[in-house]
C-alpha atoms as a PDB file:
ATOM      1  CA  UNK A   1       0.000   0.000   0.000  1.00  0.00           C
ATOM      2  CA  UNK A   2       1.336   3.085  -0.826  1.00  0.00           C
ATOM      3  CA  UNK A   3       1.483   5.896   2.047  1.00  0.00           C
ATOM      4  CA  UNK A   4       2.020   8.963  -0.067  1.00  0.00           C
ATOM      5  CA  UNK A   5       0.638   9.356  -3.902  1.00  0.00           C
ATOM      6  CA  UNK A   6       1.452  13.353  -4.187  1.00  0.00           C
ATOM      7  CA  UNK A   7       4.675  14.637  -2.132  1.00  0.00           C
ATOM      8  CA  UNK A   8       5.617  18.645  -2.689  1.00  0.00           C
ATOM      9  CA  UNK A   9       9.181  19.867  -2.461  1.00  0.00           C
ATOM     10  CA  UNK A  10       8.900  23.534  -1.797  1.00  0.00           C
ATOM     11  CA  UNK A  11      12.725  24.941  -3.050  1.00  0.00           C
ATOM     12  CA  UNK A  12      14.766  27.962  -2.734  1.00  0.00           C
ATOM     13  CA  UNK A  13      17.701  26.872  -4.818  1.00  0.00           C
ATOM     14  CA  UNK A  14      20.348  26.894  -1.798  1.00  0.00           C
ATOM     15  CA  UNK A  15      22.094  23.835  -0.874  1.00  0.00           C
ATOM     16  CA  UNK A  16      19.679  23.009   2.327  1.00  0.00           C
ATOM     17  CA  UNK A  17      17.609  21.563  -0.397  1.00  0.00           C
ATOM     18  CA  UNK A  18      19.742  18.490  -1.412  1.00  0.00           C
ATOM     19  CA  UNK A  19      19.063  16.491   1.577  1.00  0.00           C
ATOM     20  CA  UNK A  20      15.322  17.217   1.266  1.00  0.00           C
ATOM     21  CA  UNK A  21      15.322  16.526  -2.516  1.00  0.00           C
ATOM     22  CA  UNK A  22      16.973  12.981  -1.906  1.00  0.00           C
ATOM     23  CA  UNK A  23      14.936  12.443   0.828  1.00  0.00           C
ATOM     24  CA  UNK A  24      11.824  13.081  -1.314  1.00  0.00           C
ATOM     25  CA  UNK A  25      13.487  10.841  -4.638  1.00  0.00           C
ATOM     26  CA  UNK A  26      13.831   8.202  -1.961  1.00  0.00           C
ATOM     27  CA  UNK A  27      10.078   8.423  -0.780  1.00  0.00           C
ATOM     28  CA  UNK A  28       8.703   8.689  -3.974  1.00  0.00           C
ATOM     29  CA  UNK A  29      10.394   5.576  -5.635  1.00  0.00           C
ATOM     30  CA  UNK A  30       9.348   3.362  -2.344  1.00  0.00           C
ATOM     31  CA  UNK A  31       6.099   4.301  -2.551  1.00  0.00           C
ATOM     32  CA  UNK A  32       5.556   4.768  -6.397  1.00  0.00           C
ATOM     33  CA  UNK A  33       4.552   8.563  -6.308  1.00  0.00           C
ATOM     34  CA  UNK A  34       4.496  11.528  -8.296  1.00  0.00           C
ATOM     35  CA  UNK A  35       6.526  14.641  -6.755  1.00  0.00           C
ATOM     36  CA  UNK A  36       6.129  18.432  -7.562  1.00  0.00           C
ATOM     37  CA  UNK A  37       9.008  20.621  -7.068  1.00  0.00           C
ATOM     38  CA  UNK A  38       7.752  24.643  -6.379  1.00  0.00           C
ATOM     39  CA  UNK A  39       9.778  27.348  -6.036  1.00  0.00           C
ATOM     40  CA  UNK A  40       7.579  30.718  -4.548  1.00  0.00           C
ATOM     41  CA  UNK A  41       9.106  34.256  -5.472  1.00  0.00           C
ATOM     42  CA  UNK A  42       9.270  36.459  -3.138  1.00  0.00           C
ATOM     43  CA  UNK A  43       6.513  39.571  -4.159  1.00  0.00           C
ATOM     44  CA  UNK A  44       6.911  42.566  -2.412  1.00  0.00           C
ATOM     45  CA  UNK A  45       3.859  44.947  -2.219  1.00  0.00           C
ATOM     46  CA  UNK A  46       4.665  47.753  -5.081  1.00  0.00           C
ATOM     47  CA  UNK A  47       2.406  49.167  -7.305  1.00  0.00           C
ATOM     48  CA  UNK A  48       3.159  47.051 -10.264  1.00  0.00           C
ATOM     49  CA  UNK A  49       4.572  48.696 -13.318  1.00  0.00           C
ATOM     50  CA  UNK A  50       6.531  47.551 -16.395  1.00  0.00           C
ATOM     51  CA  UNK A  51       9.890  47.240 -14.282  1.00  0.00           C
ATOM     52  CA  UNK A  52       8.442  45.061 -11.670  1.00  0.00           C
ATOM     53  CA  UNK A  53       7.004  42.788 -14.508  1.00  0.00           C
ATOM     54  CA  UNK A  54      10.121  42.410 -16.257  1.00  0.00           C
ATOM     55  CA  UNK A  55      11.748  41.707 -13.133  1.00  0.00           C
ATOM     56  CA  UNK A  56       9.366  39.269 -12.101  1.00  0.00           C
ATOM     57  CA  UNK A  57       9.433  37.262 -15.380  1.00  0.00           C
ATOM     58  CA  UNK A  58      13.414  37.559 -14.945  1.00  0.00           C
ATOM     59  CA  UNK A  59      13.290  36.236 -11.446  1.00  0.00           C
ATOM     60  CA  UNK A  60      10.787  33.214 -12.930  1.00  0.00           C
ATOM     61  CA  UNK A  61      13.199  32.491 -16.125  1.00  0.00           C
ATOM     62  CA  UNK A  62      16.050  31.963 -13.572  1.00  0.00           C
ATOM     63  CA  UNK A  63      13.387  29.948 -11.198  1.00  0.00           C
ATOM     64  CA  UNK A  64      12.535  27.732 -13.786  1.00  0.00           C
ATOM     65  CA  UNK A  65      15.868  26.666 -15.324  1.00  0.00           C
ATOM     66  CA  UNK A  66      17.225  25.986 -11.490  1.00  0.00           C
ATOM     67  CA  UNK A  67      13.562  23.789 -11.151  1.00  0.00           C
ATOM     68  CA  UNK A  68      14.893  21.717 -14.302  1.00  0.00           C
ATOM     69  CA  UNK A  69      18.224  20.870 -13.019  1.00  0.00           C
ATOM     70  CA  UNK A  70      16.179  19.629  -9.601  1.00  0.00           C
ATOM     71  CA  UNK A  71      13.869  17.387 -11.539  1.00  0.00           C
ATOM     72  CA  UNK A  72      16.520  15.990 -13.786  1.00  0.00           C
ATOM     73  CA  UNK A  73      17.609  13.489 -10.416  1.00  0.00           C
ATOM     74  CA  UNK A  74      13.715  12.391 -11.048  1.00  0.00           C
ATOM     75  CA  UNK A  75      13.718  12.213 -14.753  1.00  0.00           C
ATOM     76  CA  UNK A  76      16.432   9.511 -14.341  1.00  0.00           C
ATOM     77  CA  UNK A  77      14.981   7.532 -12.370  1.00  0.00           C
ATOM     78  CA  UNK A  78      11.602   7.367 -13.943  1.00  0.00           C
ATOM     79  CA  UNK A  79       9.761   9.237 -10.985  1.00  0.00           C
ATOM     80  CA  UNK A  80       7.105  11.397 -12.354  1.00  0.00           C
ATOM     81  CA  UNK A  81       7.827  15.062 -11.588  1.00  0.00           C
ATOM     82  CA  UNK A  82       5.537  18.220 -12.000  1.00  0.00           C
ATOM     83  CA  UNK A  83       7.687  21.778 -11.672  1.00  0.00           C
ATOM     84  CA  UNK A  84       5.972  24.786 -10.512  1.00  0.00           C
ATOM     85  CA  UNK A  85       6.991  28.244  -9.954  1.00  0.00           C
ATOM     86  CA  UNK A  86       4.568  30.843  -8.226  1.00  0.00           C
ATOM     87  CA  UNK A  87       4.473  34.355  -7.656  1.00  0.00           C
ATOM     88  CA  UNK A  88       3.513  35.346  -3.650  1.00  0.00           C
ATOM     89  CA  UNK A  89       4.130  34.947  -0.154  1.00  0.00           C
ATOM     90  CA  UNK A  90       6.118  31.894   0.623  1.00  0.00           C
ATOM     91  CA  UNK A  91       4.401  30.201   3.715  1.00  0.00           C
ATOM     92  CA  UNK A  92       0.610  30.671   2.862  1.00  0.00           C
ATOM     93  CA  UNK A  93       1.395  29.824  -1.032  1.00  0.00           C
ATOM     94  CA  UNK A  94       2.575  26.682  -0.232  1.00  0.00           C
ATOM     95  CA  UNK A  95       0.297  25.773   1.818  1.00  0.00           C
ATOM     96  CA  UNK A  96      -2.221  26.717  -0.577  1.00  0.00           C
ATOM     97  CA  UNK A  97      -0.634  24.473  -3.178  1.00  0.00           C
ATOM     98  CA  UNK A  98      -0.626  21.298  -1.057  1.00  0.00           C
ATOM     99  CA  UNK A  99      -4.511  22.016  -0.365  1.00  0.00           C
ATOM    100  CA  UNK A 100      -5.670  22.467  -3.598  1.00  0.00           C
ATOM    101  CA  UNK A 101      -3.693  19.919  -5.468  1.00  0.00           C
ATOM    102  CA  UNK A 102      -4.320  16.743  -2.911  1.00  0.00           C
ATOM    103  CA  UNK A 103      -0.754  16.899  -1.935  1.00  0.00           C
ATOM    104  CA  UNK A 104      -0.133  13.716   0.661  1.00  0.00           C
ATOM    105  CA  UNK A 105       3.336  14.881   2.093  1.00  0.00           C
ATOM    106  CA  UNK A 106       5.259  18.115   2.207  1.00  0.00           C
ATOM    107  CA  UNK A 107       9.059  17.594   2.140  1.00  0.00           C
ATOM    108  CA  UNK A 108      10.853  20.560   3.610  1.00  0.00           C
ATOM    109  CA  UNK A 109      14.609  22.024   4.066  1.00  0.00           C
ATOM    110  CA  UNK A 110      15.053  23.216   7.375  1.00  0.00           C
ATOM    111  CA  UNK A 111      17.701  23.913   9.759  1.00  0.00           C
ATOM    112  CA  UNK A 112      18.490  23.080  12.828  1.00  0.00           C
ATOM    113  CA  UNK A 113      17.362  25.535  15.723  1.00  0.00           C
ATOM    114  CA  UNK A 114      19.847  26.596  18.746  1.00  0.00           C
ATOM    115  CA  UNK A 115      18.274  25.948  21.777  1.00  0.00           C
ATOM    116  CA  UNK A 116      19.045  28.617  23.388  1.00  0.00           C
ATOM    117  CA  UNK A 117      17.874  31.116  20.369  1.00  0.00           C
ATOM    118  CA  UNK A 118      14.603  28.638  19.645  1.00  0.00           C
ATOM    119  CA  UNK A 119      11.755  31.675  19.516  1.00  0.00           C
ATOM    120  CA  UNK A 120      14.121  33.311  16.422  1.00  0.00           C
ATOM    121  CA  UNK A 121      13.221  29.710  14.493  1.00  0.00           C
ATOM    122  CA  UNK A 122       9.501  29.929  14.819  1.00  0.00           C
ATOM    123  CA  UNK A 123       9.205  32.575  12.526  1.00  0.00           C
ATOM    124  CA  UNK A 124      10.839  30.582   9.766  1.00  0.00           C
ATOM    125  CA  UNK A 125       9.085  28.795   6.656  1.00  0.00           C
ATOM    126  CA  UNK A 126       9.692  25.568   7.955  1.00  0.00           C
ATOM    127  CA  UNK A 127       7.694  25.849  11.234  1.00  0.00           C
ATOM    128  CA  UNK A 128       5.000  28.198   9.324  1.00  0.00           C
ATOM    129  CA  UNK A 129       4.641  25.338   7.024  1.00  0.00           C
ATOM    130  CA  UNK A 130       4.693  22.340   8.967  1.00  0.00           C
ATOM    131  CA  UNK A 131       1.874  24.457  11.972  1.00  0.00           C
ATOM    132  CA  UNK A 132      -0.568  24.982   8.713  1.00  0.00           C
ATOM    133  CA  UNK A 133       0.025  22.522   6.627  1.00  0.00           C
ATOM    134  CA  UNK A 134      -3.586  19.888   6.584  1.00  0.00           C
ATOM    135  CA  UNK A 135      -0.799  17.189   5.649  1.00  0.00           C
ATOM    136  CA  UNK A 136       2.279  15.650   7.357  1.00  0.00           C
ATOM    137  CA  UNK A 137       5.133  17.839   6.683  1.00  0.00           C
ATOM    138  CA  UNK A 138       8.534  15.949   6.813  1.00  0.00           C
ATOM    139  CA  UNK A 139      11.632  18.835   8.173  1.00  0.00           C
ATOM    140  CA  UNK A 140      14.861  17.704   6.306  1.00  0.00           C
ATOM    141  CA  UNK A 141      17.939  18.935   8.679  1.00  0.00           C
END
C-alpha cells in the first residue's frame, strides 16, 4: 500500500535543499509517487509597473531553469515530476498548493534551531509550514 501518492518539495535553490530533494526521490520511488518541485518568489507589495514585470518574469526564467536541473535526479529515475513556480508569499502559497492539489506529504529544508535562540526559528518557513500545513510535513535537517 502506498502511504504517499502526491509529495511537494517547496525549493529555494540553496544547498539546504539536497538532503530534502533525496529524501523526497527516496520516498517517492518506495512508494511509487508523483513529486512536484515549487519554487515561490518572493513579491513585495509595489504598485506594479513595467519594471516590476520584467523583473518578475526575470526572477521566474532563472526559477525555472534551477527547477529543471532539480527534476533531472527524477527524470532519471523514472519518478514522475511536476515543476511549478509561483508568484507570492512563501508560507501561505505553499500551503495553498498542497490544499488544492491533494498533496499527501510536504518535504521541507530546514535547519536546525539553537536551543538557546529557539523563539528566532519559529518565525521561519519551515515551522509556518509544517503548523498549517492539513498534511504531514517531513523537516529535512
Amino acid at each position: 500500500m502506498n502511504l504517499f501518492h502526491h509529495i511537494l518539495v517547496p525549493l529555494d535553490f540553496t544547498q539546504k535543499n539536497q538532503a530534502a530533494l533525496e529524501t523526497a526521490l527516496r520516498m517517492a520511488k518506495q512508494n511509487h509517487s508523483r513529486v512536484t518541485l515549487v519554487h515561490v518568489i518572493e513579491t513585495i507589495d509595489y504598485a506594479e509597473d513595467n519594471e516590476i514585470a520584467d523583473f518578475y518574469a526575470s526572477m521566474k526564467l532563472r526559477a525555472q531553469a534551477n527547477m529543471a536541473a532539480c527534476a533531472e535526479r527524477f527524470h532519471e529515475v523514472h519518478v514522475p515530476v511536476a515543476e511549478k513556480v509561483i508568484l507570492g508569499k512563501r508560507g501561505p502559497e505553499i500551503i495553498a498548493f498542497a490544499l488544492q492539489r491533494d498533496v499527501d506529504l510536504v518535504v521541507l529544508s530546514s535547519h536546525k534551531i539553537k536551543l538557546d535562540e529557539a523563539p528566532e526559528g519559529w518565525a521561519t518557513l519551515s515551522y509556518q509550514v509544517s503548523i498549517m500545513c492539513q498534511c504531514p510535513v517531513l523537516l529535512v535537517k
